[in-house]
N, C-alpha and C. Protein backbone atom coordinates (compact mmCIF):
# COMPACT_ATOMS: atom_id res chain seq x y z
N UNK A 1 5.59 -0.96 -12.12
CA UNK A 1 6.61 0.05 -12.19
C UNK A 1 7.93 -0.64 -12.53
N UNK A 2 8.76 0.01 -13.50
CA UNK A 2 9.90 -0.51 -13.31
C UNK A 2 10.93 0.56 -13.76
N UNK A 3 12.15 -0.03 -13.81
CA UNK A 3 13.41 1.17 -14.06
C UNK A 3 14.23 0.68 -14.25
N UNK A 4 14.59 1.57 -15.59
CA UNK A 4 15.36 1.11 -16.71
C UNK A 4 15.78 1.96 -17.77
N UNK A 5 17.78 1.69 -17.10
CA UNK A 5 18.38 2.96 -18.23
C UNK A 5 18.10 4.39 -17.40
N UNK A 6 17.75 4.39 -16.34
CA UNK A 6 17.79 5.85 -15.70
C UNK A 6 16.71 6.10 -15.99
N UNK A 7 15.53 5.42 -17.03
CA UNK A 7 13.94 5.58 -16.86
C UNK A 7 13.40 4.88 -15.61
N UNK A 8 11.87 5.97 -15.50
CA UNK A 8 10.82 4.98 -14.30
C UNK A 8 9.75 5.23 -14.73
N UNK A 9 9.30 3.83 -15.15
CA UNK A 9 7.80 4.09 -15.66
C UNK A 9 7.01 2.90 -14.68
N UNK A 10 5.84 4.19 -14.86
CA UNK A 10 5.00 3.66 -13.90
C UNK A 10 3.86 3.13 -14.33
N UNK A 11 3.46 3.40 -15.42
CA UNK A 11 1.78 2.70 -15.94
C UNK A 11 2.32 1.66 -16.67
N UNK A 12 1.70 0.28 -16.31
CA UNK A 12 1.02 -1.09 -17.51
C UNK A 12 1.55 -0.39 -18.52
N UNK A 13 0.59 0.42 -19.20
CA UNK A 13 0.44 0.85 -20.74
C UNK A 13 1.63 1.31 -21.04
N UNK A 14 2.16 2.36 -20.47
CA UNK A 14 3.53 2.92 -20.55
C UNK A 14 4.52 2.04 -20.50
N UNK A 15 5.14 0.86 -20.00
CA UNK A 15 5.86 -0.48 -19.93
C UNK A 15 5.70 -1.13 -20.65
N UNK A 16 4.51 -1.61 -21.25
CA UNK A 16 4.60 -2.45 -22.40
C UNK A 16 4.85 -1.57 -23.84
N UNK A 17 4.68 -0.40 -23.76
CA UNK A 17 4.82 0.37 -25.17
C UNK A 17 6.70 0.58 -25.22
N UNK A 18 7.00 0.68 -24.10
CA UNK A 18 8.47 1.13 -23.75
C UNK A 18 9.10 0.14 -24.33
N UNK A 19 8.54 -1.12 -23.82
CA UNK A 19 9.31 -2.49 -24.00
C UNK A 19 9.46 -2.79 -25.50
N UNK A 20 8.50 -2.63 -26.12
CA UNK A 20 7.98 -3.00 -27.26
C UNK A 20 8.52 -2.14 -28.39
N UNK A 21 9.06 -0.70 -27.79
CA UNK A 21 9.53 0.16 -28.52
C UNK A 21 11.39 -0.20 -28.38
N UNK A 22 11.99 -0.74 -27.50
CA UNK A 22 12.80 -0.89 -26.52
C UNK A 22 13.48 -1.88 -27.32
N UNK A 23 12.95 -3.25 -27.44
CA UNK A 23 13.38 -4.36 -27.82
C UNK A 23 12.50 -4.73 -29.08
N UNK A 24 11.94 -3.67 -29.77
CA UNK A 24 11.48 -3.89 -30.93
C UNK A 24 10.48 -5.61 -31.31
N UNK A 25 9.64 -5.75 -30.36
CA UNK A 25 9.03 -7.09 -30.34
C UNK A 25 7.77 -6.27 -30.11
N UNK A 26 6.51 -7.27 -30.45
CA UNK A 26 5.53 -7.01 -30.41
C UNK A 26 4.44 -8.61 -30.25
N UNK A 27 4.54 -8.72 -28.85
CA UNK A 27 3.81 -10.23 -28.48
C UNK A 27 2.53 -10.42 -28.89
N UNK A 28 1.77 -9.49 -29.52
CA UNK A 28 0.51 -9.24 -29.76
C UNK A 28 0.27 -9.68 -31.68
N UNK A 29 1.27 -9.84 -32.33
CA UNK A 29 1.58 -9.68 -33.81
C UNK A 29 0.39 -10.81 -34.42
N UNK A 30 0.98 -11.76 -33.55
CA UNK A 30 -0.14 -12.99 -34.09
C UNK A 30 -1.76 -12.88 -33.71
N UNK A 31 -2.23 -12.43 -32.34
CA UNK A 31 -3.32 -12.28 -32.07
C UNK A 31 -4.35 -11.68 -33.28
N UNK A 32 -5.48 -12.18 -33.29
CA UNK A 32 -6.91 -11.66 -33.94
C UNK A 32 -7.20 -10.00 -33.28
N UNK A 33 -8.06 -9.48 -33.57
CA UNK A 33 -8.85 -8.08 -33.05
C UNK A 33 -9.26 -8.18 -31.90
N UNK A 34 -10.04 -9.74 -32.20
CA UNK A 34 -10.84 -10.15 -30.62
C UNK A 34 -10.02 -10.34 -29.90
N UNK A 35 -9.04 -11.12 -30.02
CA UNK A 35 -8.04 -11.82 -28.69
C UNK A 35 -7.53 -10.56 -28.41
N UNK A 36 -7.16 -9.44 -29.25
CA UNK A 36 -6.44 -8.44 -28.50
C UNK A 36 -7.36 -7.48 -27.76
N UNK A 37 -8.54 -7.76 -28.10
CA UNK A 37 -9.97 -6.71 -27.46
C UNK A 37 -9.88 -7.54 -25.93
N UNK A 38 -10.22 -8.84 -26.04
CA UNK A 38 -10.07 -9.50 -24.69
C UNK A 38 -8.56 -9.42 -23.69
N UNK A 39 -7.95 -9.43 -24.61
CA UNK A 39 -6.64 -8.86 -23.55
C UNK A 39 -6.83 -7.56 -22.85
N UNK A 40 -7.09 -6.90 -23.98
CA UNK A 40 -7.02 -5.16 -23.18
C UNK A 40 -8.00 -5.11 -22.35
N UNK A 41 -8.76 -5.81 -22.26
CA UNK A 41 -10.32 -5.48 -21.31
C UNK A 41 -9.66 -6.53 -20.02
N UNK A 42 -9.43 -7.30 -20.19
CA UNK A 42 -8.61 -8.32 -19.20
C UNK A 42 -7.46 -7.32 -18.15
N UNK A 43 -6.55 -6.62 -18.90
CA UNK A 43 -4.99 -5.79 -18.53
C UNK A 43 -6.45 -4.99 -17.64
N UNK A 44 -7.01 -4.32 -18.26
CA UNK A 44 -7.89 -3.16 -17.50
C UNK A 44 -8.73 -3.39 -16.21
N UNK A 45 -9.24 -4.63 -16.37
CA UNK A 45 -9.95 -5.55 -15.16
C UNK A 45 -8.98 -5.16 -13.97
N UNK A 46 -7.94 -5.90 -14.46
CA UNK A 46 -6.54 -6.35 -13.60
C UNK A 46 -6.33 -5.25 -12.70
N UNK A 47 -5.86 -4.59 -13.61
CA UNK A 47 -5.45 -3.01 -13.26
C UNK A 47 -6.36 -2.41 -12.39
N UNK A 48 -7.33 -2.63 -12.88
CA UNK A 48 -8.39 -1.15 -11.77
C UNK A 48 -8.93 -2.04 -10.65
N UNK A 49 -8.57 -3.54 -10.72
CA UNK A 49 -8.62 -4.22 -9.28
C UNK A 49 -7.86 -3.95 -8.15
N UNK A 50 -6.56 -4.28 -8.63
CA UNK A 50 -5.33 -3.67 -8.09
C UNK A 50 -5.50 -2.83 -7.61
N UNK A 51 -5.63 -2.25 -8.56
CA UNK A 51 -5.74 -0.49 -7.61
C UNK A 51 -6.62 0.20 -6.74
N UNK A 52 -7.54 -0.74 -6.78
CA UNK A 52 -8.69 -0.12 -5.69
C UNK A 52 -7.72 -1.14 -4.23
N UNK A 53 -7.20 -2.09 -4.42
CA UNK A 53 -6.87 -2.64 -3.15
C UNK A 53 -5.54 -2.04 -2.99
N UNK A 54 -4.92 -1.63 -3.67
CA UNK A 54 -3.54 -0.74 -2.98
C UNK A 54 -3.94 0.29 -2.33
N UNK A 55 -5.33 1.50 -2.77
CA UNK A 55 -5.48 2.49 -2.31
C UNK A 55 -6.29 1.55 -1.15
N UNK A 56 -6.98 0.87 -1.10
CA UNK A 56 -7.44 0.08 0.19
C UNK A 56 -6.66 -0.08 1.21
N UNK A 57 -5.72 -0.82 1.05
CA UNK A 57 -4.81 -1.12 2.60
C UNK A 57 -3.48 0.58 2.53
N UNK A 58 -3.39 0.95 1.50
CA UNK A 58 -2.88 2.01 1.97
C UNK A 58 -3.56 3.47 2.99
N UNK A 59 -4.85 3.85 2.43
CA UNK A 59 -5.40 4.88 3.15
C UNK A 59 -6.49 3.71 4.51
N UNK A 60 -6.83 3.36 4.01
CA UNK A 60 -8.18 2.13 4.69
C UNK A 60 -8.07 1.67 5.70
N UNK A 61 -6.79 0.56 5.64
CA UNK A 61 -6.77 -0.51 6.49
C UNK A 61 -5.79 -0.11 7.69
N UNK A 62 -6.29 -0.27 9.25
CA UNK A 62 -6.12 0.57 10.48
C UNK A 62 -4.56 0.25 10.65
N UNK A 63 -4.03 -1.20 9.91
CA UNK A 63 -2.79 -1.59 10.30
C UNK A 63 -1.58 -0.92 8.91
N UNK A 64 -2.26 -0.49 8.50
CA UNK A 64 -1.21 0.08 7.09
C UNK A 64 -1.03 1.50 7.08
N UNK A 65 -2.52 2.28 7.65
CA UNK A 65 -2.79 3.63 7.14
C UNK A 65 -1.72 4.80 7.70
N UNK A 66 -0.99 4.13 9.16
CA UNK A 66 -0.61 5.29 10.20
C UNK A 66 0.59 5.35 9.77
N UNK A 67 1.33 4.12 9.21
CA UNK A 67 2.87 4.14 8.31
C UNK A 67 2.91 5.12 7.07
N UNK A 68 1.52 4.96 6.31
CA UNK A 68 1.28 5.38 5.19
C UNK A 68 1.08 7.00 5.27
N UNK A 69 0.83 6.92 6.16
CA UNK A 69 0.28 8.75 6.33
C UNK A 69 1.69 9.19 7.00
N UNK A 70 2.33 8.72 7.86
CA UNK A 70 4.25 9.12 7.93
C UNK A 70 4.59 9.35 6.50
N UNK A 71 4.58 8.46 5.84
CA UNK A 71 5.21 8.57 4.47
C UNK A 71 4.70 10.02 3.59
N UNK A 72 3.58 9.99 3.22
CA UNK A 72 2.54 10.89 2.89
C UNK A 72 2.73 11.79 2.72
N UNK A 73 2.62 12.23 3.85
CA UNK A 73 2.93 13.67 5.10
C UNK A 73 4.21 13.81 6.07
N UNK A 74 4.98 13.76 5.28
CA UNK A 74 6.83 13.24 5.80
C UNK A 74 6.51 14.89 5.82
N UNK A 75 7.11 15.51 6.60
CA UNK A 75 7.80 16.80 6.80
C UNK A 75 6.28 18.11 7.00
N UNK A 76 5.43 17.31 7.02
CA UNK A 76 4.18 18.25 7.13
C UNK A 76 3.13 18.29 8.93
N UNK A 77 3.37 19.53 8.55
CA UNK A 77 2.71 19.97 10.24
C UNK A 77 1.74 18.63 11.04
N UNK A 78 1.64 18.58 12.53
CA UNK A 78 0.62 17.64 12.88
C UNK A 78 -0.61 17.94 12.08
N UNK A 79 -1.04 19.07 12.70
CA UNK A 79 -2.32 19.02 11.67
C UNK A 79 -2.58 18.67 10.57
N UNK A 80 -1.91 18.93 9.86
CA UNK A 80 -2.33 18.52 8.48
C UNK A 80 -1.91 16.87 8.40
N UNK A 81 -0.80 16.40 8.64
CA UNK A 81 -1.15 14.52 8.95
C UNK A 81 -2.27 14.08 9.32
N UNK A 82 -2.77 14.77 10.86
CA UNK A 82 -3.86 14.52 11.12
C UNK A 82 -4.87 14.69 10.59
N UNK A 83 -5.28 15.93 10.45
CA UNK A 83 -6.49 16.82 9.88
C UNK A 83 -7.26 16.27 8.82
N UNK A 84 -6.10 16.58 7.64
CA UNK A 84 -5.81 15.88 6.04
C UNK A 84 -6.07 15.50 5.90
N UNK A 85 -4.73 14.39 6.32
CA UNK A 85 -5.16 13.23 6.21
C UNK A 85 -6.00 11.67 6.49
N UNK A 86 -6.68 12.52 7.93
CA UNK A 86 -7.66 11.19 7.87
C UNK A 86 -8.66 12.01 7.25
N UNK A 87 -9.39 13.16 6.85
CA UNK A 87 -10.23 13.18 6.09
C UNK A 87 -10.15 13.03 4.49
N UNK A 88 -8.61 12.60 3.84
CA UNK A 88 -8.55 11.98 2.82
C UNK A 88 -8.68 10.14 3.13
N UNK A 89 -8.24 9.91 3.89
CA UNK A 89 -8.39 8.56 4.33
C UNK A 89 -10.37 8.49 4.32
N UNK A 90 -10.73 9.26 4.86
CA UNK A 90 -12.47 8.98 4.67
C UNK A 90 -12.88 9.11 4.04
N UNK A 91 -12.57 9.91 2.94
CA UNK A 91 -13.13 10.40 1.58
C UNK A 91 -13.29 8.52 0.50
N UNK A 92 -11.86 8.28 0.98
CA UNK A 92 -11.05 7.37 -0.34
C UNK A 92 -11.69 5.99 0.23
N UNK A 93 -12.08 6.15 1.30
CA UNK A 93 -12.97 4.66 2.42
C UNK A 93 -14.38 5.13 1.84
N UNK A 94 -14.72 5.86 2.13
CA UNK A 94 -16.33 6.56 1.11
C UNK A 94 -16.83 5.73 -0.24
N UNK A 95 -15.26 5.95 -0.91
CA UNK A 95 -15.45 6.67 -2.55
C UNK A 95 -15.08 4.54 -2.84
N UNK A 96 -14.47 3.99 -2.09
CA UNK A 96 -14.26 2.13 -1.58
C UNK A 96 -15.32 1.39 -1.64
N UNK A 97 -16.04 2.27 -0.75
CA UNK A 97 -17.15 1.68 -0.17
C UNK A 97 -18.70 1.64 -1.28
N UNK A 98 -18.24 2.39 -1.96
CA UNK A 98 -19.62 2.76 -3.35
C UNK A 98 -19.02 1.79 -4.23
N UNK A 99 -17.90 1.81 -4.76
CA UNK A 99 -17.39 0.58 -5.76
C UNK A 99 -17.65 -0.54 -5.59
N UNK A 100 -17.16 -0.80 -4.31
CA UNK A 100 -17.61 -2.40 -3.89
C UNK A 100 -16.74 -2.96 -2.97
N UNK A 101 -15.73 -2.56 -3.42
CA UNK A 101 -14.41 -3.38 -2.78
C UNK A 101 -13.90 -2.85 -1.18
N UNK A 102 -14.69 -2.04 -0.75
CA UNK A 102 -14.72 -1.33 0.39
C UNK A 102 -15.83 -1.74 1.58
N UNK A 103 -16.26 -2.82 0.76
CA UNK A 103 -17.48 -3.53 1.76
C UNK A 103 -17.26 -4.79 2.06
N UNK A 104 -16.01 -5.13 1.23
CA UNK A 104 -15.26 -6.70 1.57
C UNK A 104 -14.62 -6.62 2.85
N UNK A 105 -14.46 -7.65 3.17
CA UNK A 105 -13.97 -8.09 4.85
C UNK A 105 -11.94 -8.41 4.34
N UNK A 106 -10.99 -8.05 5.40
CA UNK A 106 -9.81 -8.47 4.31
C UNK A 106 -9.32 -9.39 4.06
């Protein structure tokens, strides 16, 4: 994520197109088909690693989840903090746990 100029962009893809559109450079110019096929499959690796472990210690992990669900559910009834949200917290520990990365120790 970053912000810039009163923009906030939040996706990889969206940041490097910004940048690139931004400061008119393109780091990729010299690369082959392949090297840029292996990059993008590389950025994507990266990415959907990441992100299974942010949604990990954010909904998941017992020492992150109860801050995270304040945040969440800022201004929303007990029940539904509660209710909700630990049955989104179980869903997203479920949906962890089939990928893979939900069966790792932390």
């Amino acid at each position: 994520m970053i912000y810039d100029d009163g923009a906030l962009i939040e996706d990889s893809g969206f940041i490097i197109k910004y940048l690139k559109e931004k400061f008119k450079i393109d780091l990729d110019h010299e690369l082959t088909a392949e090297q840029k096929a292996i990059g993008k499959a590389f950025q994507w690796l990266c990415e959907k690693t990441i992100l299974d472990i942010i949604v990990y210690y954010r909904w998941c992990d017992e020492k992150t989840w109860p801050h995270f669900r304040e945040i969440i559910f800022k201004g929303a009834p007990l029940p539904v903090k509660w209710v909700i949200g630990n049955r989104m917290a179980k869903s997203l520990k479920e949906t962890l746990y089939k990928h893979g990365i939900g069966r790792m120790s932390d």
